[in-house]
Protein backbone atom coordinates (compact mmCIF):
# COMPACT_ATOMS: atom_id res chain seq x y z
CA UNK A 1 62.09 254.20 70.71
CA UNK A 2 64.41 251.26 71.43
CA UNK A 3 65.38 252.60 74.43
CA UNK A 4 61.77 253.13 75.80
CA UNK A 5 61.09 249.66 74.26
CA UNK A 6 63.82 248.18 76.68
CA UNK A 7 62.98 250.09 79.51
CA UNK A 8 59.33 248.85 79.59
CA UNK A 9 60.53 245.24 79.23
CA UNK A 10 63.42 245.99 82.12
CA UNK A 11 60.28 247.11 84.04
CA UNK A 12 57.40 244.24 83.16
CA UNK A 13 60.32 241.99 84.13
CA UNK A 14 61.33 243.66 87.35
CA UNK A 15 57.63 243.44 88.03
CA UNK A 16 57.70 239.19 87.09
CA UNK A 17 60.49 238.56 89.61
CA UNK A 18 58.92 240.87 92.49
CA UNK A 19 55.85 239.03 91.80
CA UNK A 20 57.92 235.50 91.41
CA UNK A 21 59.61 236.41 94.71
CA UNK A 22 56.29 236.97 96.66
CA UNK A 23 55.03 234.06 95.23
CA UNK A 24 57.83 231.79 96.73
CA UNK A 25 57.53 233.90 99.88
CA UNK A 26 54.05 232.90 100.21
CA UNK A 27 54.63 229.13 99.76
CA UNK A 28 57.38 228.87 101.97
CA UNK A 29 54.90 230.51 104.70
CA UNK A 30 51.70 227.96 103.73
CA UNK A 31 54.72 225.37 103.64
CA UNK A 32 56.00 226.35 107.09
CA UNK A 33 52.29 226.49 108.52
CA UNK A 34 51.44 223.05 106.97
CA UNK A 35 54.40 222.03 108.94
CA UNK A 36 54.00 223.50 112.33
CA UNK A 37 50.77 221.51 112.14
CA UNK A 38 51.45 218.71 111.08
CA UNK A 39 54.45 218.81 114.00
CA UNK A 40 51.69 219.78 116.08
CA UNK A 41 49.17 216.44 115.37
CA UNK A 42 51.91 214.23 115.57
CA UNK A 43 52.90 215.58 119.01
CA UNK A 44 49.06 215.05 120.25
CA UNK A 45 49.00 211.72 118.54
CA UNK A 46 52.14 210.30 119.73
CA UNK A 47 51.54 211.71 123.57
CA UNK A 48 51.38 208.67 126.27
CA UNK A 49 48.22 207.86 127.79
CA UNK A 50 46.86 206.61 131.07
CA UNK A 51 49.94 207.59 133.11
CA UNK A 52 49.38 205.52 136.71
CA UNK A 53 51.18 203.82 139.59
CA UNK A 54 50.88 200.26 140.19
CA UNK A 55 52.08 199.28 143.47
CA UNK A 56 51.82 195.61 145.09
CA UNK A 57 53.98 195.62 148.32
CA UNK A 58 55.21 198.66 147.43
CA UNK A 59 56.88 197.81 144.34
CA UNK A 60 56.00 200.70 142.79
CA UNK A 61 56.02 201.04 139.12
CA UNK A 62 54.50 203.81 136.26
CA UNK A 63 52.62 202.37 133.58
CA UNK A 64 51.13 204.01 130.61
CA UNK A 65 50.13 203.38 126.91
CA UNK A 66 50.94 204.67 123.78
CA UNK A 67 49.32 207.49 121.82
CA UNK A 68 47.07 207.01 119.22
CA UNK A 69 49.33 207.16 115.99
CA UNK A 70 50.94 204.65 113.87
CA UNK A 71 54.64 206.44 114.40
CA UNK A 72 53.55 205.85 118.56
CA UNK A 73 54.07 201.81 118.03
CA UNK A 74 58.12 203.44 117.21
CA UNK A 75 58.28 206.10 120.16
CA UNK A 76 60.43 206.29 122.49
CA UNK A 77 59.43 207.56 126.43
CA UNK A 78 61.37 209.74 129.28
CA UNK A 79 60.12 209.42 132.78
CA UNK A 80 60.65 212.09 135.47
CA UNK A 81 58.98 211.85 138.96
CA UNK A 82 58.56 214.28 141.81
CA UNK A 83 57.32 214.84 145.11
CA UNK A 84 54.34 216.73 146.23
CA UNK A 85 54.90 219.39 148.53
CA UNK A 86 52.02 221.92 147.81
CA UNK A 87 48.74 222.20 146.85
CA UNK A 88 48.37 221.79 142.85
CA UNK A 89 45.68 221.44 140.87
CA UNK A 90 47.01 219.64 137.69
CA UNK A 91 44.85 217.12 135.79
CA UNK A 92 46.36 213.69 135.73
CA UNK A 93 45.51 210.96 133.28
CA UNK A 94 42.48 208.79 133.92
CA UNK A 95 43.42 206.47 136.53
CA UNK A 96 42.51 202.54 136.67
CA UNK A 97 41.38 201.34 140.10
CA UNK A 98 44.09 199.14 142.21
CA UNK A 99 41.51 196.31 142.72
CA UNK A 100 41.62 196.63 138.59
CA UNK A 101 45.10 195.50 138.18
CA UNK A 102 45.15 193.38 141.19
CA UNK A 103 42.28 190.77 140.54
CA UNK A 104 40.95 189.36 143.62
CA UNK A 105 42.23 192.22 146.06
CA UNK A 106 39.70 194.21 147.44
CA UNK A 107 39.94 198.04 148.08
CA UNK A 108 37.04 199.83 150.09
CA UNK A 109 37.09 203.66 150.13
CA UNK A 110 65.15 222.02 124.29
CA UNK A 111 63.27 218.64 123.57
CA UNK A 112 64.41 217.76 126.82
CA UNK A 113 63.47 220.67 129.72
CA UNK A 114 65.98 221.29 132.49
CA UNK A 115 66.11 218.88 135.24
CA UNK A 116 64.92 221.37 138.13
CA UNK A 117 61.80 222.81 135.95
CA UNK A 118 59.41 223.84 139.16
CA UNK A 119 56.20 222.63 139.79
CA UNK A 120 55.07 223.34 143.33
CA UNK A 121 57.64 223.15 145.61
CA UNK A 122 59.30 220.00 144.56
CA UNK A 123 61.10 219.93 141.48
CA UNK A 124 61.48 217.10 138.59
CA UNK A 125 63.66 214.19 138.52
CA UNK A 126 65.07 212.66 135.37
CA UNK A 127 64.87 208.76 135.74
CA UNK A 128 67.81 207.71 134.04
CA UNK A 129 67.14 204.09 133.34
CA UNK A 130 63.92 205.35 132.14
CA UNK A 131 65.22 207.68 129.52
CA UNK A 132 64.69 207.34 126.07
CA UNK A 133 63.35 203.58 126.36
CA UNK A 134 60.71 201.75 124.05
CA UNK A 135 59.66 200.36 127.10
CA UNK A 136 55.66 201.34 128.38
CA UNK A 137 56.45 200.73 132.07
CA UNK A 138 59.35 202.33 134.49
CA UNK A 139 60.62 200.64 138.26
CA UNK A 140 60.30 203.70 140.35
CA UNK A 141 60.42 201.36 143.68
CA UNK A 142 63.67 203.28 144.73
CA UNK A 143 62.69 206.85 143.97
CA UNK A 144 58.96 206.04 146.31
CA UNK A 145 60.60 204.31 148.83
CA UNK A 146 59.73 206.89 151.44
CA UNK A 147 56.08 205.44 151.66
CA UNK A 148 53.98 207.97 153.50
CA UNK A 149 54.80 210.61 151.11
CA UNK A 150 52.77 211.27 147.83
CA UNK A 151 54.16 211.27 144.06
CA UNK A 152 53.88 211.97 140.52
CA UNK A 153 55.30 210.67 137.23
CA UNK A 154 55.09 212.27 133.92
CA UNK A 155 55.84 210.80 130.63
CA UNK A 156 56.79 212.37 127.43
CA UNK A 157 57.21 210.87 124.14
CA UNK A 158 59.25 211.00 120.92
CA UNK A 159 59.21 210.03 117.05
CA UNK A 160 60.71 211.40 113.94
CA UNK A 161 62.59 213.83 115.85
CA UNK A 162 58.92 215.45 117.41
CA UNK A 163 58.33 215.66 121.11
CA UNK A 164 55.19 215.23 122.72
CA UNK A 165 53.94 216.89 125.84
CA UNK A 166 54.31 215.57 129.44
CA UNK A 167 51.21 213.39 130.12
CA UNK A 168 50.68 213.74 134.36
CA UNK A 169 49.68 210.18 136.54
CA UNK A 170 47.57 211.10 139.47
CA UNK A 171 49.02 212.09 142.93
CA UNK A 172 50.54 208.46 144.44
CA UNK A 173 50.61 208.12 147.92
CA UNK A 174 52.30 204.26 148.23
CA UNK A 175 50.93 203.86 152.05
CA UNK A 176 47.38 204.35 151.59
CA UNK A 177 47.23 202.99 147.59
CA UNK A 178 49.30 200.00 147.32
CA UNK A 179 47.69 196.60 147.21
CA UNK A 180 49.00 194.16 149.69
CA UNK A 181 49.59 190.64 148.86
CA UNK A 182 49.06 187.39 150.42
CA UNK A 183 50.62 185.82 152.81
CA UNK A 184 52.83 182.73 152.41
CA UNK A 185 51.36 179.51 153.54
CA UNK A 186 52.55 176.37 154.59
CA UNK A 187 50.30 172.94 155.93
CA UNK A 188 51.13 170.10 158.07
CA UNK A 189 48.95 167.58 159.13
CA UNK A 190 48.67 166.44 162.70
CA UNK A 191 46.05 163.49 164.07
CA UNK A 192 42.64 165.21 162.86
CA UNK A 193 44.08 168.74 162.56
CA UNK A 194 46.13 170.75 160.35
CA UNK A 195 48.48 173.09 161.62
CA UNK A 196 48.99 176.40 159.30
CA UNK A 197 51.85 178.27 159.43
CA UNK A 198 52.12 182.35 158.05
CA UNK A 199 54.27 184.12 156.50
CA UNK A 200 53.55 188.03 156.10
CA UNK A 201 54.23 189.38 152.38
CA UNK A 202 57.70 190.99 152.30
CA UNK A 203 58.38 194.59 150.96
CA UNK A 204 61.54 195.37 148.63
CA UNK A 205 63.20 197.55 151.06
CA UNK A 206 65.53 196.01 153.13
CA UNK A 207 66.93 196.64 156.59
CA UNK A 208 70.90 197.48 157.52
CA UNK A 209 71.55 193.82 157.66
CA UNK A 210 70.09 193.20 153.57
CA UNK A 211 66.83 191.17 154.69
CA UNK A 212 63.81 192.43 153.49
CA UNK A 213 61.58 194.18 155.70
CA UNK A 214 57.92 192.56 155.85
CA UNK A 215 54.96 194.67 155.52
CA UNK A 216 53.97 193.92 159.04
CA UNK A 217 56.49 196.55 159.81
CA UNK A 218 54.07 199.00 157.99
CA UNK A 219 50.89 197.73 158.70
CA UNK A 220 49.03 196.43 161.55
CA UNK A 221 48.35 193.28 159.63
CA UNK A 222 45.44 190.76 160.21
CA UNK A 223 45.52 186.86 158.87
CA UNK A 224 42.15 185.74 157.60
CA UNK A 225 42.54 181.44 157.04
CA UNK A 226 39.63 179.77 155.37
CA UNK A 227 39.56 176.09 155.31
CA UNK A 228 38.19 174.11 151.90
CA UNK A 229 36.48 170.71 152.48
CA UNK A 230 36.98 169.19 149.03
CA UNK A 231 34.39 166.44 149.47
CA UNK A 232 31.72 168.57 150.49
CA UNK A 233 32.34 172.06 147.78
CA UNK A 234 35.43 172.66 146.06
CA UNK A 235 34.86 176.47 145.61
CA UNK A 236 33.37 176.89 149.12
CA UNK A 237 35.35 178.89 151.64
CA UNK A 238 35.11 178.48 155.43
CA UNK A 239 36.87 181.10 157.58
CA UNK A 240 38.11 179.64 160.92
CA UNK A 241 40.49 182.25 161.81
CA UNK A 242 41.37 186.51 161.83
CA UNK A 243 43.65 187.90 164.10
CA UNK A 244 47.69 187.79 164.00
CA UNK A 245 49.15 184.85 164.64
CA UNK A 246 51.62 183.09 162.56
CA UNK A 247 50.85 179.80 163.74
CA UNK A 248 47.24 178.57 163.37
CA UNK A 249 45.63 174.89 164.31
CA UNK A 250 42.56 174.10 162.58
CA UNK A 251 41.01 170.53 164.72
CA UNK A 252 38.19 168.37 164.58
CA UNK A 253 38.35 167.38 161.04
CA UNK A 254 37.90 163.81 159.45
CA UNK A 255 40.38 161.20 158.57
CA UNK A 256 40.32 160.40 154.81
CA UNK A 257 39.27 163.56 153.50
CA UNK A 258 41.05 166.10 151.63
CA UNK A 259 41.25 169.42 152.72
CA UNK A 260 42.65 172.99 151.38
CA UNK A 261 43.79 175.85 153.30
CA UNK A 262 43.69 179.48 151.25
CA UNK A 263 44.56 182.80 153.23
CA UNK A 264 44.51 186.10 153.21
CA UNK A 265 45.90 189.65 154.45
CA UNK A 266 43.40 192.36 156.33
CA UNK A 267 44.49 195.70 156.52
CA UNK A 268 41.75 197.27 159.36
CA UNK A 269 42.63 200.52 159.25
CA UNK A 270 42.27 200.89 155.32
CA UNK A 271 39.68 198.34 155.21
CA UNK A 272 41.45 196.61 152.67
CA UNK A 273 42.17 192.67 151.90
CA UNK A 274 44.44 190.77 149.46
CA UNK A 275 44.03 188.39 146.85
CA UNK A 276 43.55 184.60 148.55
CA UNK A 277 46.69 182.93 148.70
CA UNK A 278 47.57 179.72 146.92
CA UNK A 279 45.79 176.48 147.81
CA UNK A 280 47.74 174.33 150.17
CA UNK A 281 46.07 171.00 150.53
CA UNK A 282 46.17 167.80 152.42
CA UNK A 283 44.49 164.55 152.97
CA UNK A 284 43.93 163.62 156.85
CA UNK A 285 45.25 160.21 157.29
């Protein structure tokens, strides 16, 4: 009897622990499940947004903005960029017009993956000063500087040891999308006309010799002056001249008035103008 007694307890107890076992077996799988998704939020959460070029002069730089968590505000970003050499059909983050973040220019028509991960026929780039940074904007001036051909970024962020997914900017052409600026200006009065003198913006690339090389060199560039007659209309704009010289002589004006000049760059073939200069002004003595 005490031997069949022990036996049935040996038994109910090998039963408890088999039971116990699946038990913990169970919770580490709901455990490991809660996990994964919670891993899995936080990546979508803490993934960049917006990914886009901004180029003025071809200083081209990607911009984005931080995901929609709290642990984003703490992320840190990795930058890669590529050139487009096939036909590809990835979705790129919404995209803010040029004219957008250039007011008053106007525009007509592992955690880490390898280094040469394929994606059409170009292959990604690591941007190394753009690598692991809290920063939401990367210089990639140097890596676009061949301007006719079209780009992408990606960004990818990281908190608490979790890795979002690459976030895609759209395809970035820097010839046909960046914003040209202003030229410089420069008045002098002569009698009762001022002479205006040009200066065509300047690009950040820069010849054998180390001077910059000016966006005429690029462009077939147009000057558009406009003359301000501060005692008639402050705000009111007068153009007297479009074409390409770099010296301009605006006559027939009146002694004792002050006057402004404000200018401007035309692009013809892209249909597309800058922002108006800075006001250079002058009374006629």
């Amino acid at each position: 009897m005490l031997f069949s007694h022990g036996a049935t307890l040996l038994s109910m107890r090998g039963i408890t622990l088999s039971s116990l076992c699946l038990l913990i077996h169970l919770l580490q799988d709901e455990i490991s499940s809660i996990l994964v998704l919670e891993n899995e939020d936080l990546q979508n959460s803490i993934k960049p947004q917006k990914i886009e070029f901004h180029s003025l002069n071809f200083n081209n730089t990607l911009h984005w903005q931080p995901g929609r968590a709290r642990e984003a505000k703490a992320a840190v970003y990795f930058v890669q960029y590529k050139v487009f050499l096939s036909e590809e059909t990835e979705t790129c983050s919404s995209q803010t017009p040029m004219k957008s973040i250039f007011p008053g220019a106007t525009l007509q028509k592992s955690p880490f993956p390898e280094q040469n991960t394929r994606y059409g026929q170009s292959t990604w780039q690591n941007k190394e000063e753009c690598w692991g940074v809290q920063d939401h904007f990367c210089d990639l001036t140097d890596e676009t500087a061949d301007v006719q051909e079209p780009y992408y970024g990606r960004v990818r962020a990281a908190s608490g040891g979790v890795y979002s997914d690459w976030s895609l900017s759209c395809r970035f052409t820097p010839w046909r999308e960046t914003m040209i600026g202003p030229p410089t200006v420069n008045v002098v009065q002569s009698n009762k006309s001022i002479i205006v003198k040009l200066q065509a913006p300047r690009s950040p690339y820069r010849r054998k010799r180390g001077s910059t090389i000016p966006m005429t060199n690029y462009y077939d560039l147009l000057y558009q002056v406009f003359i301000i007659n501060n005692l008639l209309d402050e705000q009111h704009r007068v153009l007297v001249y479009e074409g390409k010289d770099k010296v301009v002589k605006i006559e027939d004006l009146r002694r004792g008035v002050s006057y402004c000049v404000v200018a401007k760059t035309y692009v013809p073939t892209l249909d597309r103008s800058s922002a108006y200069s800075s006001r250079q002004c002058t009374m006629l003595l």
